[in-house]
N, C-alpha and C. Protein backbone atom coordinates (compact mmCIF):
# COMPACT_ATOMS: atom_id res chain seq x y z
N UNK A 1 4.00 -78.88 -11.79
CA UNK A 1 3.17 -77.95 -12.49
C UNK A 1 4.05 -76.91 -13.16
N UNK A 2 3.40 -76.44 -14.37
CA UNK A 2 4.92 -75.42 -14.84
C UNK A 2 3.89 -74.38 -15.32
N UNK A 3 4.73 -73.34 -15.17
CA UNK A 3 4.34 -72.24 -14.99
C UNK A 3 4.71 -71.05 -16.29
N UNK A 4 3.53 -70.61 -16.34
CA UNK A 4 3.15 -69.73 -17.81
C UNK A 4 4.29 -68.75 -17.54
N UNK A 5 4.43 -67.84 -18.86
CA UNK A 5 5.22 -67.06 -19.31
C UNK A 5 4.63 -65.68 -19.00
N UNK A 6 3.52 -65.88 -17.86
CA UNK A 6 2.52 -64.67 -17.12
C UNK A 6 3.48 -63.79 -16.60
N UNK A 7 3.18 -62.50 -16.24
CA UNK A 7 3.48 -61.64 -15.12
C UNK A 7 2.41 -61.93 -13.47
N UNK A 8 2.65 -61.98 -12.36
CA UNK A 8 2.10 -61.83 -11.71
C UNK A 8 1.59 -60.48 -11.33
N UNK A 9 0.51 -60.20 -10.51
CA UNK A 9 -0.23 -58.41 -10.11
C UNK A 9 1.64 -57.83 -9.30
N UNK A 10 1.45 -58.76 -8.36
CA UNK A 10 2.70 -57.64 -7.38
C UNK A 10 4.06 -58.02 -8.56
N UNK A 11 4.60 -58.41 -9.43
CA UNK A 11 5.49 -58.09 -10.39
C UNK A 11 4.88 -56.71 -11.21
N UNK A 12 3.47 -56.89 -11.53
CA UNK A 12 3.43 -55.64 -12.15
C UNK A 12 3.30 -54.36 -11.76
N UNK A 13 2.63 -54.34 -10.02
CA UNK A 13 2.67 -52.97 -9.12
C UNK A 13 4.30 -52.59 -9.06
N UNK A 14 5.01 -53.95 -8.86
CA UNK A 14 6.50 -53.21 -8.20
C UNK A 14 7.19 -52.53 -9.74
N UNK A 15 6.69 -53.16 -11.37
CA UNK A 15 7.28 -52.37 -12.28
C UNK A 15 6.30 -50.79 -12.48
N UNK A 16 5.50 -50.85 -11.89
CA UNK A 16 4.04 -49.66 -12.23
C UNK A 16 4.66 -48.48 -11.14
N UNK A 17 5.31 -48.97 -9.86
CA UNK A 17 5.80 -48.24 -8.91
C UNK A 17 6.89 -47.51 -9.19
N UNK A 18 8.36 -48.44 -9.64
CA UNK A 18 9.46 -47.76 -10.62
C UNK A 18 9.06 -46.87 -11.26
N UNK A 19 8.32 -46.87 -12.22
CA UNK A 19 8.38 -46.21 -13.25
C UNK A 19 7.49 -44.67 -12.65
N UNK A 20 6.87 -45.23 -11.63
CA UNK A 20 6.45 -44.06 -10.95
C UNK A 20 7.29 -43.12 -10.63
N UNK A 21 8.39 -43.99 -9.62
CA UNK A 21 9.41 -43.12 -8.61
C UNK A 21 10.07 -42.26 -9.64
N UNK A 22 10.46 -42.90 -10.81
CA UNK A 22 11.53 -42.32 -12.31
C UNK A 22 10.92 -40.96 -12.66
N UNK A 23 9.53 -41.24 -13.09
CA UNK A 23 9.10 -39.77 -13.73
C UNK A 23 8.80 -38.85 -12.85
N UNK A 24 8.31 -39.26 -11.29
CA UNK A 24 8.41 -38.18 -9.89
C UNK A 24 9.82 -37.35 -9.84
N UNK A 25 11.39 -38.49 -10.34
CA UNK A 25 12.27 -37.78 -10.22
C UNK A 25 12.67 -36.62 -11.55
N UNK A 26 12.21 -37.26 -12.76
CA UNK A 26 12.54 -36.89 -13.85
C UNK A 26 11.72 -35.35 -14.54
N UNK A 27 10.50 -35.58 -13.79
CA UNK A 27 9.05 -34.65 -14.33
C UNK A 27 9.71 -32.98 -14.03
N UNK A 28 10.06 -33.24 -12.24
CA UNK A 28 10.29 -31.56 -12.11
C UNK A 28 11.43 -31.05 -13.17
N UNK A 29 12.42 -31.86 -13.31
CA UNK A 29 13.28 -31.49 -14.31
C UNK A 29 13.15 -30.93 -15.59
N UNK A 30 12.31 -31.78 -16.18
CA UNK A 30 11.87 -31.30 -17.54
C UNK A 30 11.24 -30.39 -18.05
N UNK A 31 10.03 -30.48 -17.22
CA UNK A 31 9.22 -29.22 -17.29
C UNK A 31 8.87 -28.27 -16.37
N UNK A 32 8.72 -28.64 -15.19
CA UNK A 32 8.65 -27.89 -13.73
C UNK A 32 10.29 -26.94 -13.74
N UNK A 33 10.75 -27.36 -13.90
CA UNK A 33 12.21 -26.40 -13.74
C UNK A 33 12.35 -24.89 -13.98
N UNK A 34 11.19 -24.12 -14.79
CA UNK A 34 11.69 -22.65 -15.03
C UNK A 34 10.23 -22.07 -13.90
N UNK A 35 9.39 -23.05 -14.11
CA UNK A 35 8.64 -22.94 -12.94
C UNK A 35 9.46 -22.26 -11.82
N UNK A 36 9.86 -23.11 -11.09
CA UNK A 36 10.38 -23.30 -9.94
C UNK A 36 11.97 -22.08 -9.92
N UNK A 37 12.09 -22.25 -10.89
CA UNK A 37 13.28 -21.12 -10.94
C UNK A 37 12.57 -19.65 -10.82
N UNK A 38 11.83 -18.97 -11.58
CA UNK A 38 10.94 -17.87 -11.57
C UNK A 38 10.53 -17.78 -10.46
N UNK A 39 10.04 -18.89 -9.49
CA UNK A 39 9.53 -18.72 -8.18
C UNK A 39 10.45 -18.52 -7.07
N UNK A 40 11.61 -18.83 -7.44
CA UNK A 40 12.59 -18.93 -6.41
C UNK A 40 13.06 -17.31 -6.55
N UNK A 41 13.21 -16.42 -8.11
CA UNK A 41 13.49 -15.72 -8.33
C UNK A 41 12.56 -14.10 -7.61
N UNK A 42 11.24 -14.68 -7.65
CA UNK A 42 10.53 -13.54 -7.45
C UNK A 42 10.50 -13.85 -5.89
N UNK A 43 10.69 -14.60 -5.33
CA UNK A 43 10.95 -14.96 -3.81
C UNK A 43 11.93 -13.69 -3.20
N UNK A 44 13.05 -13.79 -4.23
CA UNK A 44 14.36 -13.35 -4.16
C UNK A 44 13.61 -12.33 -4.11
N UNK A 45 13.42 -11.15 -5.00
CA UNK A 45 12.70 -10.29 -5.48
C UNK A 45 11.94 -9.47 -4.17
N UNK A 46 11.24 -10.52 -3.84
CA UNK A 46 10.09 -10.19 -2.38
C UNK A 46 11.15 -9.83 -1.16
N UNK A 47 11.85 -10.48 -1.07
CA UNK A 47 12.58 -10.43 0.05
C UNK A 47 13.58 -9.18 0.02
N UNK A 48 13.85 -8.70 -0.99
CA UNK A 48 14.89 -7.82 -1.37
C UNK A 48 13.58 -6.42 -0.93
N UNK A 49 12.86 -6.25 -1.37
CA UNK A 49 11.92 -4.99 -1.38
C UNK A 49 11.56 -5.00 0.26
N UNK A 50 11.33 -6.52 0.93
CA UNK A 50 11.21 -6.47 2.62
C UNK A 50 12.27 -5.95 3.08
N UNK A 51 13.05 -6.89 2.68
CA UNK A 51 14.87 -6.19 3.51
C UNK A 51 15.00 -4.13 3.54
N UNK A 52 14.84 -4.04 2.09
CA UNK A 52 14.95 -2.55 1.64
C UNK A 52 13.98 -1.42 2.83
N UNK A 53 12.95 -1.89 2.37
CA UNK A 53 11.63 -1.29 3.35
C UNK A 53 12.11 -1.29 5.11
N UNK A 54 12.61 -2.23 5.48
CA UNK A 54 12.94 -2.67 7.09
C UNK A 54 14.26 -1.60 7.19
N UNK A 55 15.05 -1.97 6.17
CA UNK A 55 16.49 -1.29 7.23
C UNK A 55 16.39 0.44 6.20
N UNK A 56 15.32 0.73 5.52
CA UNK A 56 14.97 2.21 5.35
C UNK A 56 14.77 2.32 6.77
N UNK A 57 13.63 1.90 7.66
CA UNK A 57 12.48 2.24 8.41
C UNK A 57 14.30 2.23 9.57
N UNK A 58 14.73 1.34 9.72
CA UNK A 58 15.74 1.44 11.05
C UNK A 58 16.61 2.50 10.54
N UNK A 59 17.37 2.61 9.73
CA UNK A 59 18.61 3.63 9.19
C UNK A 59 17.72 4.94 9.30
N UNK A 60 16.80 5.13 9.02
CA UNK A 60 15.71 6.84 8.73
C UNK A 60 16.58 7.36 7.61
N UNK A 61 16.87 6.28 6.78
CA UNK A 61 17.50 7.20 4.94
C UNK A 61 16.95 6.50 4.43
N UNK A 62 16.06 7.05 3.19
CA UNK A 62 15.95 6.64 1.77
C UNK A 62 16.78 4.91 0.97
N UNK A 63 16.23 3.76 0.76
CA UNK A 63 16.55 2.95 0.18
C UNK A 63 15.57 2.88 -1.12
N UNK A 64 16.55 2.46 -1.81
CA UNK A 64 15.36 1.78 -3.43
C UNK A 64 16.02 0.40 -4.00
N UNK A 65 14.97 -0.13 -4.38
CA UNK A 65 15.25 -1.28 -5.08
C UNK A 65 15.19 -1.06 -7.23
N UNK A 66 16.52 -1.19 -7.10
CA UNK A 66 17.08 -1.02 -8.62
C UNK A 66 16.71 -2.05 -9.42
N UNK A 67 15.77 -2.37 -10.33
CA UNK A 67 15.55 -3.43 -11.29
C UNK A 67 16.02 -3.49 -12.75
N UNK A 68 17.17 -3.78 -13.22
CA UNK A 68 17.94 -3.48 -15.11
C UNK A 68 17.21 -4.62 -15.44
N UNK A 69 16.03 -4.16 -15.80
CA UNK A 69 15.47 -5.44 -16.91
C UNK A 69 16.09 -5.74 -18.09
N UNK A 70 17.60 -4.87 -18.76
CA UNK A 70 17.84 -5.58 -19.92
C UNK A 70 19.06 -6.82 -19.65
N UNK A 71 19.51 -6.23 -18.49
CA UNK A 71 20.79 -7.10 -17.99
C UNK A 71 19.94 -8.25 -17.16
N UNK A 72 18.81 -8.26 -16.33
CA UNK A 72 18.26 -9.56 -15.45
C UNK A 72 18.82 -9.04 -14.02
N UNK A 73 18.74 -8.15 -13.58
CA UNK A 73 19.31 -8.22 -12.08
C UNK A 73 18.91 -7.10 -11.28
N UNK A 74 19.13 -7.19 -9.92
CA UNK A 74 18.47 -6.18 -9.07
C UNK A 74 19.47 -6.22 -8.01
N UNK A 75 19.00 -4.95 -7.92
CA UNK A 75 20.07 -4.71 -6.25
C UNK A 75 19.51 -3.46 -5.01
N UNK A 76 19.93 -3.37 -4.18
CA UNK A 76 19.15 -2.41 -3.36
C UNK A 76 20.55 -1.31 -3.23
N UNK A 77 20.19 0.21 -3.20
CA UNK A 77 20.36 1.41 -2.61
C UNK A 77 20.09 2.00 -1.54
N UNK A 78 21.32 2.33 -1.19
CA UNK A 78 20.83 3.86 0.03
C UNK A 78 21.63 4.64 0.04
N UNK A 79 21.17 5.78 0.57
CA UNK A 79 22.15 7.16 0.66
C UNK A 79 21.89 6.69 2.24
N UNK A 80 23.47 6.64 2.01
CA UNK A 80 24.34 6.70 3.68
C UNK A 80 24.22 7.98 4.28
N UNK A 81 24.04 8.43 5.57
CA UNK A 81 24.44 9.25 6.40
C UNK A 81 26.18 9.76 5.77
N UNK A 82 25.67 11.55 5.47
CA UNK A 82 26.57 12.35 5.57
C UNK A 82 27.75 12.06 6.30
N UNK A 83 28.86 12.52 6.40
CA UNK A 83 30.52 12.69 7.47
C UNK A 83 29.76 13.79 7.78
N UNK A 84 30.88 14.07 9.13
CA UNK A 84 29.68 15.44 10.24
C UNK A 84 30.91 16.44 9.24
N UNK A 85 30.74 17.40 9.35
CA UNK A 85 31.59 18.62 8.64
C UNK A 85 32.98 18.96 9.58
N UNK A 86 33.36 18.23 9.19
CA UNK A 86 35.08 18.21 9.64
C UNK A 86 35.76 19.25 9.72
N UNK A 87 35.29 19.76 8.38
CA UNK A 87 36.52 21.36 8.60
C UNK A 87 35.75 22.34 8.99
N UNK A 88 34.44 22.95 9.37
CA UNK A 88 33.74 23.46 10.44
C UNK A 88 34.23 22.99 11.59
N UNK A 89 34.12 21.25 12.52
CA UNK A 89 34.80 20.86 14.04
C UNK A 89 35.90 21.77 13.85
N UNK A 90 36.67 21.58 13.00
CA UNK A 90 38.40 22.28 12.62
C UNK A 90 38.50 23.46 13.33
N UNK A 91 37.36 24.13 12.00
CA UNK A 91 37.83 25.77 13.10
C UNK A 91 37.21 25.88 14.08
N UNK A 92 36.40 25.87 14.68
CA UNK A 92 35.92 25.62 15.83
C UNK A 92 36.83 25.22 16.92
N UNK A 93 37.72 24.42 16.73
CA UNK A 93 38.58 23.93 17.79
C UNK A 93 39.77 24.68 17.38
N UNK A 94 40.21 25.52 16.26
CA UNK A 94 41.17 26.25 16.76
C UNK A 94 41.27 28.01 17.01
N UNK A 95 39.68 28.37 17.21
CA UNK A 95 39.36 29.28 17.89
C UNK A 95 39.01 29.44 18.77
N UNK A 96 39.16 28.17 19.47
CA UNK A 96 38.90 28.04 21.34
C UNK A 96 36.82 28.00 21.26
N UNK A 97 36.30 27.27 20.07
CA UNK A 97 34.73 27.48 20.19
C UNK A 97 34.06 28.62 19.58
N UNK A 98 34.94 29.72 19.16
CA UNK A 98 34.11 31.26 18.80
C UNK A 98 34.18 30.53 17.35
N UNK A 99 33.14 31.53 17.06
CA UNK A 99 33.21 31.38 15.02
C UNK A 99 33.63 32.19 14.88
N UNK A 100 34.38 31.44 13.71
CA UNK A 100 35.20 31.81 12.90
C UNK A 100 34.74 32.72 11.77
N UNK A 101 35.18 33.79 11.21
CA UNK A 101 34.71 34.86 10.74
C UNK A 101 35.08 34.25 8.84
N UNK A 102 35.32 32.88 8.92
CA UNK A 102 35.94 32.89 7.03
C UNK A 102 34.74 32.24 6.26
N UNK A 103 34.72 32.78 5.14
CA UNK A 103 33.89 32.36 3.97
C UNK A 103 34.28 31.21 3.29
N UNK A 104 33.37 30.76 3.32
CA UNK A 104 33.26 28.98 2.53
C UNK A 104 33.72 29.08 1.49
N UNK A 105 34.46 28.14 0.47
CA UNK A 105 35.35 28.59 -0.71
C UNK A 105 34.20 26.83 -1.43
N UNK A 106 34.02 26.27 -0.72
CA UNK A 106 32.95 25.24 -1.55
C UNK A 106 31.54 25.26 -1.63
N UNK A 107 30.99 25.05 -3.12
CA UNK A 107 29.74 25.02 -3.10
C UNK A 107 28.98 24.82 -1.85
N UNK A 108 27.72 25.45 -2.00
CA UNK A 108 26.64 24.31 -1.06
C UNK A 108 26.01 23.40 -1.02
N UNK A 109 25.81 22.23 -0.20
CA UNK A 109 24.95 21.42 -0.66
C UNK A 109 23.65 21.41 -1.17
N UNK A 110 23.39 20.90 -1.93
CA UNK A 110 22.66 21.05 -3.02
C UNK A 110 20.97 20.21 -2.46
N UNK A 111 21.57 19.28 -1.38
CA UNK A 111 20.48 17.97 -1.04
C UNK A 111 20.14 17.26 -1.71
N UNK A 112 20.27 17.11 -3.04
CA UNK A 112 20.79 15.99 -3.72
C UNK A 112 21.44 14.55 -3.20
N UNK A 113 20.12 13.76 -3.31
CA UNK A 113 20.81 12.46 -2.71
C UNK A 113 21.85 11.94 -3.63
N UNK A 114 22.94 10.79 -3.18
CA UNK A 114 23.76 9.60 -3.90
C UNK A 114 23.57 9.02 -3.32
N UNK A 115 23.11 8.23 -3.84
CA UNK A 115 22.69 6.84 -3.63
C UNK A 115 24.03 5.35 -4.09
N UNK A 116 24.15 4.62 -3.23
CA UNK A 116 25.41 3.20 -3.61
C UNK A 116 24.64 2.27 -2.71
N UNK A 117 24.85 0.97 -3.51
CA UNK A 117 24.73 -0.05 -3.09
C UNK A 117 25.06 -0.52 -1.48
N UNK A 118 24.36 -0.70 -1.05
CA UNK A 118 24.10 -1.06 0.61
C UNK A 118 25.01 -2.53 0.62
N UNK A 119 25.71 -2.23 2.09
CA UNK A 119 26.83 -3.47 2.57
C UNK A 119 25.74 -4.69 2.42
N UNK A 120 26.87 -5.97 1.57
CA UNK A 120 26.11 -7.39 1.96
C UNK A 120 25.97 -7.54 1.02
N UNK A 121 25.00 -8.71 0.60
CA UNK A 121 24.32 -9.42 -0.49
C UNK A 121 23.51 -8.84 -0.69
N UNK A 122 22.88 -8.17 -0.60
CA UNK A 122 21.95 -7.20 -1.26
C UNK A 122 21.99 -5.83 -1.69
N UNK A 123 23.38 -5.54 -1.44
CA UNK A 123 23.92 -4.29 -2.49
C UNK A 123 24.52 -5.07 -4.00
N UNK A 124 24.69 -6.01 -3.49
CA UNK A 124 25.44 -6.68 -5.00
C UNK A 124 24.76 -7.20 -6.10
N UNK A 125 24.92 -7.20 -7.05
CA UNK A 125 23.87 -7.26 -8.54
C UNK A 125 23.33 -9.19 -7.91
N UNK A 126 22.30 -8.85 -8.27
CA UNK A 126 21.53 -10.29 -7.97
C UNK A 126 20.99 -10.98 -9.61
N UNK A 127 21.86 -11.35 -10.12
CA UNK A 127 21.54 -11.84 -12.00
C UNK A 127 20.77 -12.76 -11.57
N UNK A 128 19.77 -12.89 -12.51
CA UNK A 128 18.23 -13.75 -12.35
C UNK A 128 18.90 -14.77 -12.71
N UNK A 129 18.84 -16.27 -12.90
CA UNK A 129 18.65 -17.66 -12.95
C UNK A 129 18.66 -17.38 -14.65
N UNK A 130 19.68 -18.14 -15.31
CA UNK A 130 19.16 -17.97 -17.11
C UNK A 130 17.73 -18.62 -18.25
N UNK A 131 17.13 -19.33 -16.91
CA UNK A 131 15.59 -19.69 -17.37
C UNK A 131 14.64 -18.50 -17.15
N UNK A 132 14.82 -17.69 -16.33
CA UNK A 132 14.37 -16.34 -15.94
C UNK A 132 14.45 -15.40 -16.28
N UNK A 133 13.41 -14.47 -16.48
CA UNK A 133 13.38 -12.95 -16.47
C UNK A 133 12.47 -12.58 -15.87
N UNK A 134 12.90 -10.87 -15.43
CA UNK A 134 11.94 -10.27 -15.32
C UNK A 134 11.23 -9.21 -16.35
N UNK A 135 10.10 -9.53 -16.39
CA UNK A 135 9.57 -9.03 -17.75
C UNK A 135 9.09 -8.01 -18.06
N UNK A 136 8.80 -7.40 -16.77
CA UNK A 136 7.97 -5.88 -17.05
C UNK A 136 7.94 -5.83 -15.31
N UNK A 137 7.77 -4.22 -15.08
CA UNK A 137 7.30 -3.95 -14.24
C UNK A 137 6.06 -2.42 -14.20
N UNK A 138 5.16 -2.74 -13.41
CA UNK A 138 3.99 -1.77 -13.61
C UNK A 138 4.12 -1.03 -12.52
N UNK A 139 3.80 0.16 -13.15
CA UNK A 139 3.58 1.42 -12.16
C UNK A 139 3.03 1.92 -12.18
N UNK A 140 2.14 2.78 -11.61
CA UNK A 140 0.36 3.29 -11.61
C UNK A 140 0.49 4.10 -12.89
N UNK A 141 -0.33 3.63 -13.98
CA UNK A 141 -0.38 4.41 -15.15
C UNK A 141 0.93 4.19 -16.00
N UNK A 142 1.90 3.20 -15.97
CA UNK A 142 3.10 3.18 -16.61
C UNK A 142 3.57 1.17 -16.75
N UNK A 143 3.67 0.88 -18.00
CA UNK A 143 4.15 -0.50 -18.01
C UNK A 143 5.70 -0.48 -18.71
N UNK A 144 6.40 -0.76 -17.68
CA UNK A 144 8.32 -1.14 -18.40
C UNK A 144 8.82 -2.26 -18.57
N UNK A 145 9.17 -2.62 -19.90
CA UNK A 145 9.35 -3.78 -20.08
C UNK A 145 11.37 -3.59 -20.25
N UNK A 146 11.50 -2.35 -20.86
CA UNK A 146 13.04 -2.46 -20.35
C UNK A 146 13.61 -1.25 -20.02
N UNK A 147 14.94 -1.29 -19.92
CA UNK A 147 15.81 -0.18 -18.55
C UNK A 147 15.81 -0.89 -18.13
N UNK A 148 15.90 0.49 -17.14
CA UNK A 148 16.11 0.76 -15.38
C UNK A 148 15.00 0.93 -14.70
N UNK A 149 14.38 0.29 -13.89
CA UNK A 149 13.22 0.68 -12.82
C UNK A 149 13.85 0.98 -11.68
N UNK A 150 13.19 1.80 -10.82
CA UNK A 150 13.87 2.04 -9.62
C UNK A 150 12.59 2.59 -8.53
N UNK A 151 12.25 1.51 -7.55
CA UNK A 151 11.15 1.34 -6.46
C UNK A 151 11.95 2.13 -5.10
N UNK A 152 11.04 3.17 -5.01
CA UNK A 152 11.64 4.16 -3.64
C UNK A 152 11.00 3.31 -2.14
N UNK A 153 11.85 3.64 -1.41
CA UNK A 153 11.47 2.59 0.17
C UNK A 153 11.81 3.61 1.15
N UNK A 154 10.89 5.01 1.56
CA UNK A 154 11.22 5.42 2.55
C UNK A 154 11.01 5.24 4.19
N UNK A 155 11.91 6.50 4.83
CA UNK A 155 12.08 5.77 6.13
C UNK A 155 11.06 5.54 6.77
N UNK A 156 9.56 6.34 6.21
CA UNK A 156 8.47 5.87 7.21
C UNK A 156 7.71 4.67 6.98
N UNK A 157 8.24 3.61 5.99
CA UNK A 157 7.75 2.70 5.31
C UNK A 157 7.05 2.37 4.01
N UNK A 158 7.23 3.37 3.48
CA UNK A 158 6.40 3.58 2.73
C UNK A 158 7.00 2.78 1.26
N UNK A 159 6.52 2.62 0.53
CA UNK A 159 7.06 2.33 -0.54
C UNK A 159 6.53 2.79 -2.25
N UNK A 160 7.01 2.86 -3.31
CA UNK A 160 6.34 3.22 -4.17
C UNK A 160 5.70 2.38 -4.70
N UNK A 161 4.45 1.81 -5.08
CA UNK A 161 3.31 0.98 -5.79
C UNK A 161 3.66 0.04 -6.95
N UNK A 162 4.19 -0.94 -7.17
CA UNK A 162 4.52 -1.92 -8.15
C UNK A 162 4.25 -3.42 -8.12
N UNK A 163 3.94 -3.73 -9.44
CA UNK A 163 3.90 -4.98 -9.65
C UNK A 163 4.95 -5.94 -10.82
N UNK A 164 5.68 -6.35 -10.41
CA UNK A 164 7.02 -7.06 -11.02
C UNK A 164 6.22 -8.05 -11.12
N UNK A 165 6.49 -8.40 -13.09
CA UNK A 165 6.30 -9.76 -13.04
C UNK A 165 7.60 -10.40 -13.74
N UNK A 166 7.56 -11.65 -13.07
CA UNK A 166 8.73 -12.83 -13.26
C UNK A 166 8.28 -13.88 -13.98
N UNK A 167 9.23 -14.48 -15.10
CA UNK A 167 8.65 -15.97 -16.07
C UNK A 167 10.27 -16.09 -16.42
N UNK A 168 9.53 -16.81 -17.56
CA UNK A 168 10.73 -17.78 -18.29
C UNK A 168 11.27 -17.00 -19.16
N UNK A 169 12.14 -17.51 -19.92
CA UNK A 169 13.06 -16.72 -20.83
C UNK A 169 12.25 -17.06 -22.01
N UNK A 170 10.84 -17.39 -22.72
CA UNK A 170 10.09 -17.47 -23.35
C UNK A 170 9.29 -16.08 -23.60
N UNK A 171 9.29 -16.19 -22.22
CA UNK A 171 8.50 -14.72 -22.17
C UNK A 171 7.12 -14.80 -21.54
N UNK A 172 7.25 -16.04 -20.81
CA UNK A 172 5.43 -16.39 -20.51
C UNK A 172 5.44 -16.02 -19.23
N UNK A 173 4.69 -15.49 -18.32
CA UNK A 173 4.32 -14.58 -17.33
C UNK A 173 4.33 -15.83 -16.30
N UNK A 174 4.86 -15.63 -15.19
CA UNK A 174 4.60 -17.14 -14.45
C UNK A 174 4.34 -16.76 -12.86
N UNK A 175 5.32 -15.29 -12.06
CA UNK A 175 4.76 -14.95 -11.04
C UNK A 175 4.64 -13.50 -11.12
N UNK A 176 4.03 -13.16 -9.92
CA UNK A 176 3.82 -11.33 -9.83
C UNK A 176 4.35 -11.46 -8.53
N UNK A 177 4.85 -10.17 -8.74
CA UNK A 177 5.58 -9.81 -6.97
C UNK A 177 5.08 -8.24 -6.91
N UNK A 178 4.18 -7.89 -5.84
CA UNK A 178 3.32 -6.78 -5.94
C UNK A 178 3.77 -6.24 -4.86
N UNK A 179 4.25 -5.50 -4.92
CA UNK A 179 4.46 -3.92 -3.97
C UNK A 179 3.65 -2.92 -3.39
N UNK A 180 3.11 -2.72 -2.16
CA UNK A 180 1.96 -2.22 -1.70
C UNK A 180 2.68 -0.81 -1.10
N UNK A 181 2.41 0.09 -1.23
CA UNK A 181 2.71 1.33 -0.65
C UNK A 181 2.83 1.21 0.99
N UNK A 182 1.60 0.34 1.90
CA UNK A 182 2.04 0.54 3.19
C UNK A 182 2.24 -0.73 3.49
N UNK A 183 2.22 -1.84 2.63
CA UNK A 183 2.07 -3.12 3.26
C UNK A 183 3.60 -3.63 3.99
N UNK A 184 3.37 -4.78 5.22
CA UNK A 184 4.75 -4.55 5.94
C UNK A 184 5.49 -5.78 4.48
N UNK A 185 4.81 -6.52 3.78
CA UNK A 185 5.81 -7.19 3.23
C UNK A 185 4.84 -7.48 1.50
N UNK A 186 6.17 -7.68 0.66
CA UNK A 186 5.75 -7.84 -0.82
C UNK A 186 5.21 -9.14 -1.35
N UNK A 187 4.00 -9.20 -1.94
CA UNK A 187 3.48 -10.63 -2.20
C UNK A 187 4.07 -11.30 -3.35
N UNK A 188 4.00 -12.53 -3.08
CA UNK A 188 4.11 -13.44 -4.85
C UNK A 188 3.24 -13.65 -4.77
N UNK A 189 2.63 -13.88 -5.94
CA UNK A 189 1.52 -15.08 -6.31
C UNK A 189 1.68 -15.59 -7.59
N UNK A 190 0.62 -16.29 -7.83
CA UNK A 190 1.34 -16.82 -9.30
C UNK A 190 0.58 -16.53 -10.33
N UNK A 191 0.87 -15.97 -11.30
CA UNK A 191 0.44 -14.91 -12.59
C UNK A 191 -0.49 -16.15 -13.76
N UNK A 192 -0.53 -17.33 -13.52
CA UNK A 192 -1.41 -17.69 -14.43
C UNK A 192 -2.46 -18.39 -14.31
């Protein structure tokens, strides 16, 4: 018996299957990719404002999360704990404990925080992914699309009120990362 120039069904499931597995591998690539980058980004994002908020609340100093929307990157702040006043211990210990009767020849402090980048990976500039930006961030009554933003994280937890949104380098809005004044942690969700 001889046999037609047919395809059989299971020749055509196992080519219907290939071509499956190909575009499963090929699909996120093509188009899913700034997706998935933006999400990974505002992840980043979330976690940076948790971290900030947590080791405010343990340190009891002031942290903020720095956002340069024209450069793409973020980093966290704190004003470190003061040095104890050294040259006060000084005289003190070489008047046997009495005070010392001399006038300060330096300003006073002013209380004026400085603020520097906190030890680790999260004092260091965090550049967004180049499919990414962040595109604006909102603040009660205020929308910034560029600068400097700068989200306060004090020690009682508190935080200042924002909503960061993250997309593509198109410009199309893809997640929000929302900042709650008492909430213990910052949400994503997805902006479209």
């Amino acid at each position: 018996m001889r046999r037609r120039g047919a395809f059989t069904l299971i020749e055509l499931l196992a080519v219907v299957a290939l071509f499956a597995l190909i575009a499963g591998l090929v699909a996120p690539l093509l188009h899913f990719g700034t997706s998935r980058a933006a999400r990974r980004e505002a992840d980043d994002l979330a976690s940076a404002v948790e971290f900030a908020r947590q080791r405010a609340v343990m340190t009891g100093h002031v942290h903020r999360l720095v956002v340069d929307l024209d450069r793409g990157r973020h980093w966290i702040e704190w004003v470190p704990p003061r040095p104890p006043d050294t040259e006060a211990a000084a005289a003190a210990a070489e008047t046997g404990g009495r005070r010392a009767h001399k006038i300060a020849m330096t300003p006073p402090d002013t209380g004026a925080d400085h603020f520097e980048p906190v030890p680790g990976a999260f004092g260091r500039d965090h550049e967004l992914d180049a499919a990414t930006r962040i595109l604006q961030v909102r603040l009660p009554g205020d929308v910034i699309e560029r600068g400097v933003v700068v989200l306060a994280l004090t020690p009682d937890g508190a935080a200042d009120p924002a909503l960061i949104r993250v997309g593509g380098a198109d410009g199309e809005i893809l997640y929000d990362v929302r900042v709650e004044p008492l909430a213990d942690a910052a949400e994503v969700s997805d902006a479209r």
